[in-house]
Protein backbone atom coordinates (compact mmCIF):
# COMPACT_ATOMS: atom_id res chain seq x y z
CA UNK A 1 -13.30 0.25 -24.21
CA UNK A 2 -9.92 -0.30 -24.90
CA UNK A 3 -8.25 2.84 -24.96
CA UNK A 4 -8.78 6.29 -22.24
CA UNK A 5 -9.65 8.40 -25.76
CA UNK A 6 -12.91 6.72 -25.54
CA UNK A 7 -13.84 8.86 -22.60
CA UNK A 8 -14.67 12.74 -22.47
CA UNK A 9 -11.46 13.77 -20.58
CA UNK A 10 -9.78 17.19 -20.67
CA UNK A 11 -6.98 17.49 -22.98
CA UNK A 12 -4.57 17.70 -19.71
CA UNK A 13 -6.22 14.75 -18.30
CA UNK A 14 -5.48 12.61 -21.33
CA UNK A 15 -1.60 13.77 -21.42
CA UNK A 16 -0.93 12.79 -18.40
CA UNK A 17 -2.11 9.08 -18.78
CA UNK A 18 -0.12 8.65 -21.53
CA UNK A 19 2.79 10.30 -19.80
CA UNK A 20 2.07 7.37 -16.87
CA UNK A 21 1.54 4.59 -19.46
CA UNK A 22 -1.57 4.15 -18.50
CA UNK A 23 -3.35 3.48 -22.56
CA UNK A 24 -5.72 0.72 -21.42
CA UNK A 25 -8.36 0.96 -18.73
CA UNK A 26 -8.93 -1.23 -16.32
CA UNK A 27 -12.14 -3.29 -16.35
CA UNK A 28 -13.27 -1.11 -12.62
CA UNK A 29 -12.11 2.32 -14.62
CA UNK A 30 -14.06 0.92 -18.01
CA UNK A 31 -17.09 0.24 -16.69
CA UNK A 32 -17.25 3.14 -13.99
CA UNK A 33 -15.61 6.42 -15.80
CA UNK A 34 -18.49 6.54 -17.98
CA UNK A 35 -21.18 6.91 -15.03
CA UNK A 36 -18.98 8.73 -12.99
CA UNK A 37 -17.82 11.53 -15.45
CA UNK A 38 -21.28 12.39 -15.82
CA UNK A 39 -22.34 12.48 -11.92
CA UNK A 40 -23.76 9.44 -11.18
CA UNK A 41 -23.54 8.23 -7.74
CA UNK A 42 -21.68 4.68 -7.85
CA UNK A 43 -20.98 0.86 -6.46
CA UNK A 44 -17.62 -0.63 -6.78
CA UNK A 45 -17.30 -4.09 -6.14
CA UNK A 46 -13.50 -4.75 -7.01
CA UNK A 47 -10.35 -5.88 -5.38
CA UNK A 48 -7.65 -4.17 -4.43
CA UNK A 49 -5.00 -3.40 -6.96
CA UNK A 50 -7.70 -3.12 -10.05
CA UNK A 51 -7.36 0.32 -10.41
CA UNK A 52 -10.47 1.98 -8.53
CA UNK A 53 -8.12 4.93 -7.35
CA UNK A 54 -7.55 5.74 -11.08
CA UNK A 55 -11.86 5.12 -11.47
CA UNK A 56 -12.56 8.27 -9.00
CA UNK A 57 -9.46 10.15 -9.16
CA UNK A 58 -10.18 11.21 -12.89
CA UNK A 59 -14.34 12.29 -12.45
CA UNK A 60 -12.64 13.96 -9.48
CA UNK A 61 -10.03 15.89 -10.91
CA UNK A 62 -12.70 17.11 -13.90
CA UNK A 63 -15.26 18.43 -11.60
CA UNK A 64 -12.72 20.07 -9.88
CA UNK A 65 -11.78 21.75 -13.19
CA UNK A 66 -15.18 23.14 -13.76
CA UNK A 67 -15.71 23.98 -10.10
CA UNK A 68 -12.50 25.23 -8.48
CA UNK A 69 -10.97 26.68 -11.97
CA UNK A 70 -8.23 28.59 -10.18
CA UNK A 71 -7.06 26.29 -8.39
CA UNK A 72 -4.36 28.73 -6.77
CA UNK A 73 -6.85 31.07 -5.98
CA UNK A 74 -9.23 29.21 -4.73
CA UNK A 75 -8.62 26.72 -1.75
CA UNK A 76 -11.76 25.70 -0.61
CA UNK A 77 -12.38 21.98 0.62
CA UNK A 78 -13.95 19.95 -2.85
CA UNK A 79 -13.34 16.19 -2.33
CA UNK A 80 -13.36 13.99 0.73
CA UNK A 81 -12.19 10.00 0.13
CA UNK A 82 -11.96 7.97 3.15
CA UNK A 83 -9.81 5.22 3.53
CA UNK A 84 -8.85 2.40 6.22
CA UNK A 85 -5.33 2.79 7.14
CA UNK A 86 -2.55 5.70 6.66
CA UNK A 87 -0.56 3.52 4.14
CA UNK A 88 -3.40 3.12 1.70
CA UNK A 89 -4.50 7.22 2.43
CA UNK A 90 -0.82 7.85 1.81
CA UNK A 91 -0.77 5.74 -1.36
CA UNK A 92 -4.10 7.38 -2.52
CA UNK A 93 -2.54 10.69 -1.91
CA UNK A 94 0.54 10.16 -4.09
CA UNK A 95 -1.61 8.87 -6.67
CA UNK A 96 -3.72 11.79 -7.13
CA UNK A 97 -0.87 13.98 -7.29
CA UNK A 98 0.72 12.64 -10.04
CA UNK A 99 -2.74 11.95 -12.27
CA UNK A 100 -3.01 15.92 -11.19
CA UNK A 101 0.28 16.84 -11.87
CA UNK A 102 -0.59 19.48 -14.57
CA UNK A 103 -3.51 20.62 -12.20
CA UNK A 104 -1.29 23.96 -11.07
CA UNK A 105 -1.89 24.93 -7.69
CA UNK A 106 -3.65 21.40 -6.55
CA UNK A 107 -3.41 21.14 -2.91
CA UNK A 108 -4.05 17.36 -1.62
CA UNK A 109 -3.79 16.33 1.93
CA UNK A 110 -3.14 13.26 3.94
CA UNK A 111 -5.08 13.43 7.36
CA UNK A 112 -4.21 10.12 9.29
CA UNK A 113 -3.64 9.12 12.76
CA UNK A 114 0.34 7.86 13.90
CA UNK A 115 1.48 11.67 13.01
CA UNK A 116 1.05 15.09 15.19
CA UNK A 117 -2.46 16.58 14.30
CA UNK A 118 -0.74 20.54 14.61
CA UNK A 119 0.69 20.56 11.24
CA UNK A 120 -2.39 19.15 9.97
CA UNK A 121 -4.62 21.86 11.32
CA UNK A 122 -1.91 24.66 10.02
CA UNK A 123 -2.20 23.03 6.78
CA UNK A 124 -5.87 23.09 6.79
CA UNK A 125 -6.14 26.31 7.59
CA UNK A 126 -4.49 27.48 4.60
CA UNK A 127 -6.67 25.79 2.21
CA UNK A 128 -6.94 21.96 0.49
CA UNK A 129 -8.52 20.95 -2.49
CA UNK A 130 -9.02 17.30 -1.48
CA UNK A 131 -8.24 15.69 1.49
CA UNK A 132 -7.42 11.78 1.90
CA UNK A 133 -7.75 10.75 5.72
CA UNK A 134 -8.83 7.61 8.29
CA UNK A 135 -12.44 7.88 9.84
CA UNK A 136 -10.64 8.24 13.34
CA UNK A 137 -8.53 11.06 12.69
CA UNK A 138 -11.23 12.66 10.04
CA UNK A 139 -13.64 12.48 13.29
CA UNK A 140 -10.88 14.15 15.64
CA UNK A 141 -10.60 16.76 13.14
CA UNK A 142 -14.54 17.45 13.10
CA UNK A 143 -14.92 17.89 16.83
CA UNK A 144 -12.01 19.78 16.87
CA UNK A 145 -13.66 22.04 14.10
CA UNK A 146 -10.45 22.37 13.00
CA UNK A 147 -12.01 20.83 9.12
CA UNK A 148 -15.27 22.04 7.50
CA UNK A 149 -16.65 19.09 4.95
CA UNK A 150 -19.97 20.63 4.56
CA UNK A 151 -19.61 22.04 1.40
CA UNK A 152 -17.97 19.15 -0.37
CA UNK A 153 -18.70 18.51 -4.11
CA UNK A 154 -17.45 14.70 -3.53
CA UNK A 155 -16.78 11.61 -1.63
CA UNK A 156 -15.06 8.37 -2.16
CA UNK A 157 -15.32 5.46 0.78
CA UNK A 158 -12.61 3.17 -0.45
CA UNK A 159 -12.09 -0.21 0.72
CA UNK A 160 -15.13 0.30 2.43
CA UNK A 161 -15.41 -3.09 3.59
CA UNK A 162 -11.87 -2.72 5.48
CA UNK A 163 -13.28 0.16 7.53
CA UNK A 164 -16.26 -1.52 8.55
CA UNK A 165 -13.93 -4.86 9.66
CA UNK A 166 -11.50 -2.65 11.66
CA UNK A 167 -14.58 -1.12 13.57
CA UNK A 168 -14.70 2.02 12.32
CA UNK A 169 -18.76 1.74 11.57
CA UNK A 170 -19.61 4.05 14.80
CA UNK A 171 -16.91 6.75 13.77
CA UNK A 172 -18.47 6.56 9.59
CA UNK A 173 -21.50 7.28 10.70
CA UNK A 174 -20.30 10.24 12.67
CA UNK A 175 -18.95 11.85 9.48
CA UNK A 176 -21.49 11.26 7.13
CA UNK A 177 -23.99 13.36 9.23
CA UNK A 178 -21.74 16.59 8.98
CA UNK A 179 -21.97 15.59 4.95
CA UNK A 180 -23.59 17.82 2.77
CA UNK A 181 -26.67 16.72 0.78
CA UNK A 182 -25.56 17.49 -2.77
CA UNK A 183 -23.13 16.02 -3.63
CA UNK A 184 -21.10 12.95 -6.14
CA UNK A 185 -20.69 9.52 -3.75
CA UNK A 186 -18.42 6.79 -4.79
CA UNK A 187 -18.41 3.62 -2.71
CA UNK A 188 -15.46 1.14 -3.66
CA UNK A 189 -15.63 -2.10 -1.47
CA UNK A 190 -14.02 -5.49 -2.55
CA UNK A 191 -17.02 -7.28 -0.37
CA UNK A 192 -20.87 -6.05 0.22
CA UNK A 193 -21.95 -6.81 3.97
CA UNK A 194 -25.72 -5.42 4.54
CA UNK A 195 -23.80 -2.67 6.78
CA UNK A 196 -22.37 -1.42 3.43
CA UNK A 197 -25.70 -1.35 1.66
CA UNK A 198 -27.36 0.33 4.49
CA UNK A 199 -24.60 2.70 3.86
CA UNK A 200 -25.33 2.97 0.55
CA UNK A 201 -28.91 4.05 1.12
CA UNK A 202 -28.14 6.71 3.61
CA UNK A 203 -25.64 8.42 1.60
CA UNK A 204 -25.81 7.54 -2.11
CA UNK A 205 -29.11 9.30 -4.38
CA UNK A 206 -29.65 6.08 -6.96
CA UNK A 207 -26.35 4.47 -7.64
CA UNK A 208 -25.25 2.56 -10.27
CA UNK A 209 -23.22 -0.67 -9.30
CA UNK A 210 -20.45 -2.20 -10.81
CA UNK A 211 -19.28 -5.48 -10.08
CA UNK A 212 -15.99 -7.17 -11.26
CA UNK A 213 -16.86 -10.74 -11.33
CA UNK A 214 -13.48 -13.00 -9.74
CA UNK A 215 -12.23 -14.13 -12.92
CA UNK A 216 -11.73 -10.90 -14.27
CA UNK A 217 -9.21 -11.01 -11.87
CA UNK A 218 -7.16 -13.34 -13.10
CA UNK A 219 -3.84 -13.50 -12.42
CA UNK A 220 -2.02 -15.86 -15.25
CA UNK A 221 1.07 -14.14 -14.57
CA UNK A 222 1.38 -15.36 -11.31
CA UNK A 223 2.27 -19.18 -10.51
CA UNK A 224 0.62 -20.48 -7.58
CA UNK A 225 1.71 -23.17 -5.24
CA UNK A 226 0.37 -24.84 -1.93
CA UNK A 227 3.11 -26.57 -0.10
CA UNK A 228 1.43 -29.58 2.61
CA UNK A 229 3.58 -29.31 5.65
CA UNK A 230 4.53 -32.35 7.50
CA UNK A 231 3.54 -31.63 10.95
CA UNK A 232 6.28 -33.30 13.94
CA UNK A 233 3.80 -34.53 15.88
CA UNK A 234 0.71 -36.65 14.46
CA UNK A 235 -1.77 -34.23 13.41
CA UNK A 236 -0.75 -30.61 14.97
CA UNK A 237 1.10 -28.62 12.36
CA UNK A 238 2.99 -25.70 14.64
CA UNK A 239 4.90 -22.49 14.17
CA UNK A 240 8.57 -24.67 13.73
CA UNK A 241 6.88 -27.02 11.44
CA UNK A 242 5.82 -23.72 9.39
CA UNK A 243 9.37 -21.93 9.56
CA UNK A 244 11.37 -25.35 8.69
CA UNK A 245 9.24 -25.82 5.37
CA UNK A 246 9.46 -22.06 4.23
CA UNK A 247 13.29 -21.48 5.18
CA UNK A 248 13.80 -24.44 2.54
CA UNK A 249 11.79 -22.94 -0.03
CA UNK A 250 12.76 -19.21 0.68
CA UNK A 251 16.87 -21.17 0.26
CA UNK A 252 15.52 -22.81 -3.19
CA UNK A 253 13.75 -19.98 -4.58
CA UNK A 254 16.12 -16.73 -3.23
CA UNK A 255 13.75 -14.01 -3.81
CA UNK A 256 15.35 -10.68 -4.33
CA UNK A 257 12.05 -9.30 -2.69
CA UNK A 258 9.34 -11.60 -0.50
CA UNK A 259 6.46 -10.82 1.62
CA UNK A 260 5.32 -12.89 3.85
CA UNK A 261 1.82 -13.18 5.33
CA UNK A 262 0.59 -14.02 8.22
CA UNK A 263 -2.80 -13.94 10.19
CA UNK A 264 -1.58 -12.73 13.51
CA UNK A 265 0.77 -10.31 14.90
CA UNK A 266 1.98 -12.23 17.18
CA UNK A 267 3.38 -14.38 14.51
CA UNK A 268 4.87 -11.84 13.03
CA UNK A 269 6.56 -10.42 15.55
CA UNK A 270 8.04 -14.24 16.23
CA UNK A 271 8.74 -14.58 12.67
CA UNK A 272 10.73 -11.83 12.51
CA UNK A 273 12.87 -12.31 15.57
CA UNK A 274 13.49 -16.10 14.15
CA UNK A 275 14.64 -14.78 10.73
CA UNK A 276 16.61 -12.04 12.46
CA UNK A 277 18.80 -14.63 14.82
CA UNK A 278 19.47 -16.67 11.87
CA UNK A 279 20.76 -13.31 9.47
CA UNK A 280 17.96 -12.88 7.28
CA UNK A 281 17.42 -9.02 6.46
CA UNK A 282 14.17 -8.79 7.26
CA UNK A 283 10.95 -6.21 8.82
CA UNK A 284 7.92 -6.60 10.09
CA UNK A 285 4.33 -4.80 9.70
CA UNK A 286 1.87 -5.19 12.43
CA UNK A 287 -0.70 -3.32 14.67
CA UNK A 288 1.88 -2.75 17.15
CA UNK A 289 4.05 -0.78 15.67
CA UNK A 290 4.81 2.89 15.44
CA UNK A 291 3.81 4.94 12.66
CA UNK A 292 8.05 6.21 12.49
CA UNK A 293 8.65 2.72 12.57
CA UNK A 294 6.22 1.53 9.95
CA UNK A 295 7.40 4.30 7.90
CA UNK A 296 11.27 2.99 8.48
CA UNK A 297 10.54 -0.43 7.83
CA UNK A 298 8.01 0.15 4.62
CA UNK A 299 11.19 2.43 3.03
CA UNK A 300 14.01 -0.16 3.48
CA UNK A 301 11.54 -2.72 1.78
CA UNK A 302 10.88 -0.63 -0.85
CA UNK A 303 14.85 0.39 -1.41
CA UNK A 304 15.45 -3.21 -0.99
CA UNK A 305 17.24 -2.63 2.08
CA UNK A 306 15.45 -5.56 3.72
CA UNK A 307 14.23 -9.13 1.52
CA UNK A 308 11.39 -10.53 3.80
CA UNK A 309 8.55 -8.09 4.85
CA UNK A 310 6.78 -10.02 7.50
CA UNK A 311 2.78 -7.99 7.34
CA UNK A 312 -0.36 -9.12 8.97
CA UNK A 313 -3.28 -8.05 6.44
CA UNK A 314 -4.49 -5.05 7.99
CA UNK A 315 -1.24 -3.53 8.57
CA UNK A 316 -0.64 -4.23 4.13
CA UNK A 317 -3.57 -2.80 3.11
CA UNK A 318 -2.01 -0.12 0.77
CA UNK A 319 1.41 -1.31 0.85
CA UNK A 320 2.32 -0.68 -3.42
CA UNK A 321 5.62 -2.25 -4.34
CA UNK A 322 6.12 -3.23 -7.93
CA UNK A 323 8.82 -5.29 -7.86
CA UNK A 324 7.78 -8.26 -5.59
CA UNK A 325 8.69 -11.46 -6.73
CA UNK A 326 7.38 -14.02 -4.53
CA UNK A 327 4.61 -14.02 -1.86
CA UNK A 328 4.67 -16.57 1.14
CA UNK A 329 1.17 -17.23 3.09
CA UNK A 330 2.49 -18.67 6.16
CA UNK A 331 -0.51 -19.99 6.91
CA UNK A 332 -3.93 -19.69 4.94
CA UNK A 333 -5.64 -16.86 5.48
CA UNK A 334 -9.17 -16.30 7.65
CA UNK A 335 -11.16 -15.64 4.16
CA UNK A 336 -10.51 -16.53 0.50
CA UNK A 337 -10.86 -13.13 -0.85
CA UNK A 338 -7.74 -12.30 1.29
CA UNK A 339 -5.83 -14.55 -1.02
CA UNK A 340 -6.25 -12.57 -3.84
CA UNK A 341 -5.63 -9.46 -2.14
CA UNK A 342 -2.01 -11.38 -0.68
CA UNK A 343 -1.21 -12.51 -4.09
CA UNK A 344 -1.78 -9.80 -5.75
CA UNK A 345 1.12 -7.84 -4.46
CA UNK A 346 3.24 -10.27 -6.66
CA UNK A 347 3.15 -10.45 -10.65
CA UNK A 348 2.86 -6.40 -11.41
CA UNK A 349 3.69 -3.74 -13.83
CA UNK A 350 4.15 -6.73 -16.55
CA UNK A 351 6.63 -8.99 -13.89
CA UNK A 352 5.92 -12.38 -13.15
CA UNK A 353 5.83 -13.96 -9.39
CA UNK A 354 5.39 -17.09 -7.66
CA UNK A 355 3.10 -17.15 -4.28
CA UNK A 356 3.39 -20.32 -1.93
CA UNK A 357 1.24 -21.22 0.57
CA UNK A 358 1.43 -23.31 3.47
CA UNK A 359 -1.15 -26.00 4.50
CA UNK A 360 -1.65 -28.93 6.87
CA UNK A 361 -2.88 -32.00 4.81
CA UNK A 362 -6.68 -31.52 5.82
CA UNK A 363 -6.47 -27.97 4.51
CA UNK A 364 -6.08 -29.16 0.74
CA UNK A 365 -9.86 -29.22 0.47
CA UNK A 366 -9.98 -25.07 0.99
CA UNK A 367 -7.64 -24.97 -1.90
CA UNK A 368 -10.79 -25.01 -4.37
CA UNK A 369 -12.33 -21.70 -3.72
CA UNK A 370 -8.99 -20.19 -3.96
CA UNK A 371 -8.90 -21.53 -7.64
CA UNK A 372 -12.52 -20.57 -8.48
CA UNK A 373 -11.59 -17.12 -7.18
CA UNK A 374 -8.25 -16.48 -9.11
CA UNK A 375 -9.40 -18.83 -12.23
CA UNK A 376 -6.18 -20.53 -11.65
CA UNK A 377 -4.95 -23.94 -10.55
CA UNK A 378 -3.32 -23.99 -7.52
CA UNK A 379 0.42 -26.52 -7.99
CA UNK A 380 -0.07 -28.70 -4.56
CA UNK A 381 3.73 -29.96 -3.48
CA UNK A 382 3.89 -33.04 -0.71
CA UNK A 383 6.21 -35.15 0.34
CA UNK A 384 8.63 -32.30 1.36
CA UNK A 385 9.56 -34.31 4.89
CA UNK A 386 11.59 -31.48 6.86
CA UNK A 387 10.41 -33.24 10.56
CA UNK A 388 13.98 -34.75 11.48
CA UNK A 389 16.55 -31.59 9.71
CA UNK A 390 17.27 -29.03 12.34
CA UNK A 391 16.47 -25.20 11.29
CA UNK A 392 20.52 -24.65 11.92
CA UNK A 393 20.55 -27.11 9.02
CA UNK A 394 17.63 -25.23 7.10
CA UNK A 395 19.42 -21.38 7.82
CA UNK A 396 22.64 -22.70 6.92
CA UNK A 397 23.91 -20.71 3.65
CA UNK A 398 20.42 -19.24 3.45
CA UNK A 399 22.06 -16.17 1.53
CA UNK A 400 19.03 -13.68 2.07
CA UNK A 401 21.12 -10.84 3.59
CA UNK A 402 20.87 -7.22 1.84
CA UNK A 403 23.67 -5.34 0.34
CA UNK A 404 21.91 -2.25 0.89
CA UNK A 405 21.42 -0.21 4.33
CA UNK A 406 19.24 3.17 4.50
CA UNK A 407 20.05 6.63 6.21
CA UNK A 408 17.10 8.25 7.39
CA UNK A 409 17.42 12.17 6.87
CA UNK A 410 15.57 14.22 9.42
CA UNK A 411 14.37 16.89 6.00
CA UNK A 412 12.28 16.16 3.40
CA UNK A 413 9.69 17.74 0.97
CA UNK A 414 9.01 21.21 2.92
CA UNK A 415 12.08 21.68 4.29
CA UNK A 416 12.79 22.08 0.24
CA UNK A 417 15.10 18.95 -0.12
CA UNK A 418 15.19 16.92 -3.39
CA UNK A 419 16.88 14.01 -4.37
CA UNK A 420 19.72 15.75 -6.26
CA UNK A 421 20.71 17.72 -3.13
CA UNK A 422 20.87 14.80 -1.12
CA UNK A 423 23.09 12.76 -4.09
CA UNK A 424 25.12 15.85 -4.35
CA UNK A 425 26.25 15.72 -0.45
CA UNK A 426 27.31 12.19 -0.84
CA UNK A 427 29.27 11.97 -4.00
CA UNK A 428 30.59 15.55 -2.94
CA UNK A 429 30.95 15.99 0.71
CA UNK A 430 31.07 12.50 1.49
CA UNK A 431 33.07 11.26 -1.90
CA UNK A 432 30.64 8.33 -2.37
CA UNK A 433 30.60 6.83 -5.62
CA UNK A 434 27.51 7.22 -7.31
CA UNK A 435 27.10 3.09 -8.15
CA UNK A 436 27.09 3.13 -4.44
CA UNK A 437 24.08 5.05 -3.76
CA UNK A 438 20.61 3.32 -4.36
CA UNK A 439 17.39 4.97 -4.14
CA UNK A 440 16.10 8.48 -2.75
CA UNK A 441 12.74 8.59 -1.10
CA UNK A 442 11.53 12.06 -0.04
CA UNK A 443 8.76 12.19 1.99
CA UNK A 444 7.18 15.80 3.46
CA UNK A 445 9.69 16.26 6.87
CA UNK A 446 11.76 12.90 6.53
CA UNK A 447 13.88 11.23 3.71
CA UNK A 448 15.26 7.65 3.00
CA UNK A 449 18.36 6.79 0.78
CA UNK A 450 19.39 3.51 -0.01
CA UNK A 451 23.99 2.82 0.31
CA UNK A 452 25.56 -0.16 0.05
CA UNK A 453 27.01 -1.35 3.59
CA UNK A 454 30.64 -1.31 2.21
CA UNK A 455 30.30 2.46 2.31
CA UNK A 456 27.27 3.25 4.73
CA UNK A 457 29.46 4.23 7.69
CA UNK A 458 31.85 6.57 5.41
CA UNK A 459 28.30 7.97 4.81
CA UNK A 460 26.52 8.51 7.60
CA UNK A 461 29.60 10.14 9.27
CA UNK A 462 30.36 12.53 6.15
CA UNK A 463 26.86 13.99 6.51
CA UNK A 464 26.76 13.80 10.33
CA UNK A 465 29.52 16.20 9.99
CA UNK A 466 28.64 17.46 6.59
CA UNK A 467 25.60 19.88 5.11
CA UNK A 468 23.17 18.67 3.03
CA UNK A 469 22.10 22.05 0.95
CA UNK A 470 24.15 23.95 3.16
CA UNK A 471 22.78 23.29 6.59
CA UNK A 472 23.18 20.36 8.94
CA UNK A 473 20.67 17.85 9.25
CA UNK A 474 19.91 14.60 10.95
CA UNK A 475 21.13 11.41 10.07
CA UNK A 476 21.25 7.97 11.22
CA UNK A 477 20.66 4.77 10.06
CA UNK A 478 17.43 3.45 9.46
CA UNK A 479 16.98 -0.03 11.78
């Protein structure tokens, strides 16, 4: 099926997609839409970034049209789609919105932990159409009573895998027994443990199951490289032998955007000092951070404020930045199918990118599964002796500073800000040229703008003293 006109989507539906771009499915949204617009229970096998949120958004948004007509009238709970971590419910959220842009009245909610539960329940209580949320903060929410899911039309698990790795298993099986019994389950899950197919049996009535075989996953528009690292002592590669090798390819390759994966926090949090000391703009995403923090350090990336994200793999599931040109794997990671998922944040939306790993010379050998997996051939580089330069040598000239900073704005989204009133106070107020300002994030209560450090101080004290839509807000910048 090459084209979305092959499917029995409302007229609205089928605008909007080709408002997005999107003409071609996916080989997930293919081979599911057809079950799933008419009811069926369903599998997903598929990795992330194939375009499962697209698969169950669209049967989702139709039965809501034949269910919930009014959609401004009527705000009763119809969808439920659990997900492992607040970036990826966020990212789901967004994505629903704008496939139901022309859905008037549609009322989607994010309901993570990391953010105050009151304006969650006051949201609630006014009505949702479909709500996106974590198992842990889903289960607060149900002992709480403060949200009803027993009339739901639908669910979605996605990444169902993830949840059951990050130990949410005890907290799933919470929710699913306040689930209604009728009702449309879709189960997307990159892997298939026997947890997930017991799963499967207690909530799904005769699914269908999909499964995208690896080389449909392909990736020919990323170049892949292993780099061996020559260890200092004998036979013990270590964290210096690690950062020598990558500062000289990071210098040779000067990615305008790079993440960088590793398997620990720890590591990342040392990583990210190290680059730091030597003047590398750079942020890091782990399981000890802040949800305000995560949120600060996620928007600089995007607004290229910062070069180097630094993530563990948990704390990137449903990081979505287009414009990534090069992923580093510090180290291999813990299970092949994790490469595809780190690689994969490279080479989108028609780009190319590079990804480079780093391996101690008795690692070559795990190489081969990564190749079966992406049905590419993986470049391996040795030789590259780095043992006797100094990483004051390496950092040296290493131009990977930003010209960008960001102001975080304490007003977003329901405080009724948009990006022209915040543009307005700086070329007005402020008298910042516009080639000066980069981009304007808006979130629901907070906002990020991207301005180049020659003016960010001239900024950040116009609207300190300034308005922004004629009433004072706070501003600082975002660190």
């Amino acid at each position: 099926m090459n084209t979305f006109e092959t499917f029995h989507l409302s007229d609205k539906l089928k605008t909007v997609l080709a408002e997005l771009g999107y003409s071609s499915p996916t080989p997930i949204q293919a081979q599911s839409l057809p079950h799933l617009l008419q009811g069926r229970d369903l599998i997903g096998q598929s990795a992330t970034g194939s375009g499962k949120t697209a698969a169950y958004t669209l049967p989702l948004l139709e039965r809501l049209d034949s269910d919930c007509p009014d959609l401004q009238r009527q705000r009763g709970l119809q969808a439920l789609i659990l997900c492992p971590t607040r970036e990826l419910a966020l990212q789901v959220s967004g994505e629903i919105r704008k496939l139901g842009k022309k859905h008037i009245g549609l009322k989607v909610l994010p309901v993570t932990g990391g953010v105050p539960i009151g304006p969650q329940i006051v949201a609630l209580e006014k009505g949702i159409h479909i709500v996106v949320g974590t198992p842990g903060r889903i289960g607060d929410h149900l002992r709480r009573n403060t949200l009803e899911i027993a009339s739901i039309r639908t669910l979605v698990l996605d990444e169902a895998d993830r949840m059951l790795e990050m130990g949410f298993q005890e907290e799933m099986d919470f929710i699913f027994t306040r689930l209604p019994s009728a009702r449309h389950t879709m189960l997307f899950s990159a892997t298939f443990p026997t947890t997930i197919e017991s799963w499967s049996r207690s909530i799904q009535n005769d699914p269908v199951r999909i499964v995208i075989e690896p080389e449909t996953l392909s990736r020919p528009d990323i170049e892949q490289r292993a780099y061996v690292v020559e260890p200092l002592h004998a036979d013990r590669v270590d964290f210096n032998d690690r950062l020598k090798l990558m500062l000289y390819l990071l210098k040779e390759r000067d990615p305008a955007s790079c993440i960088v994966f590793v398997n620990f926090k720890a590591d990342a949090s040392a990583l990210e000092s190290e680059l730091k000391r030597i003047g590398v703009s750079v942020g890091a995403l782990h399981g000890d951070l802040e949800q305000p923090d995560r949120e600060r350090v996620m928007a600089r990336f995007r607004n290229r404020s910062i070069r180097i994200l630094i993530a563990t793999d948990v704390a990137a599931r449903g990081i979505d930045v287009e414009s990534v040109d090069t992923v580093v794997n510090f180290e291999l990671p813990l299970k092949p199918e994790i490469y595809v998922h780190r690689i994969g944040r490279t080479g989108r939306a028609g780009r190319s990118g590079i990804s480079m790993t780093l391996i101690a010379a008795k690692q070559v050998e795990k190489l081969a599964p990564l190749e079966q997996l992406t049905g590419m051939k993986i470049l391996i580089q040795k030789g590259l002796d780095l043992k006797n330069r100094k990483l004051a040598d390496l950092s040296a000239d290493l131009k990977l500073d930003s010209e960008m900073e960001t102001l975080f704005i304490g007003a977003g989204r329901k405080n009724k800000l948009r990006p022209g009133d915040i543009l307005g106070a700086l070329t007005g107020e402020c008298g910042i040229a516009g080639e000066e300002i980069g981009k304007i994030e808006i979130q629901d209560y907070i906002s990020f703008v991207a301005i180049s450090k020659r003016v960010s101080r001239k900024a950040l004290s116009g609207l300190e003293t300034g308005r922004v839509k004629g009433r004072r807000v706070r501003v600082e910048l975002a660190r």
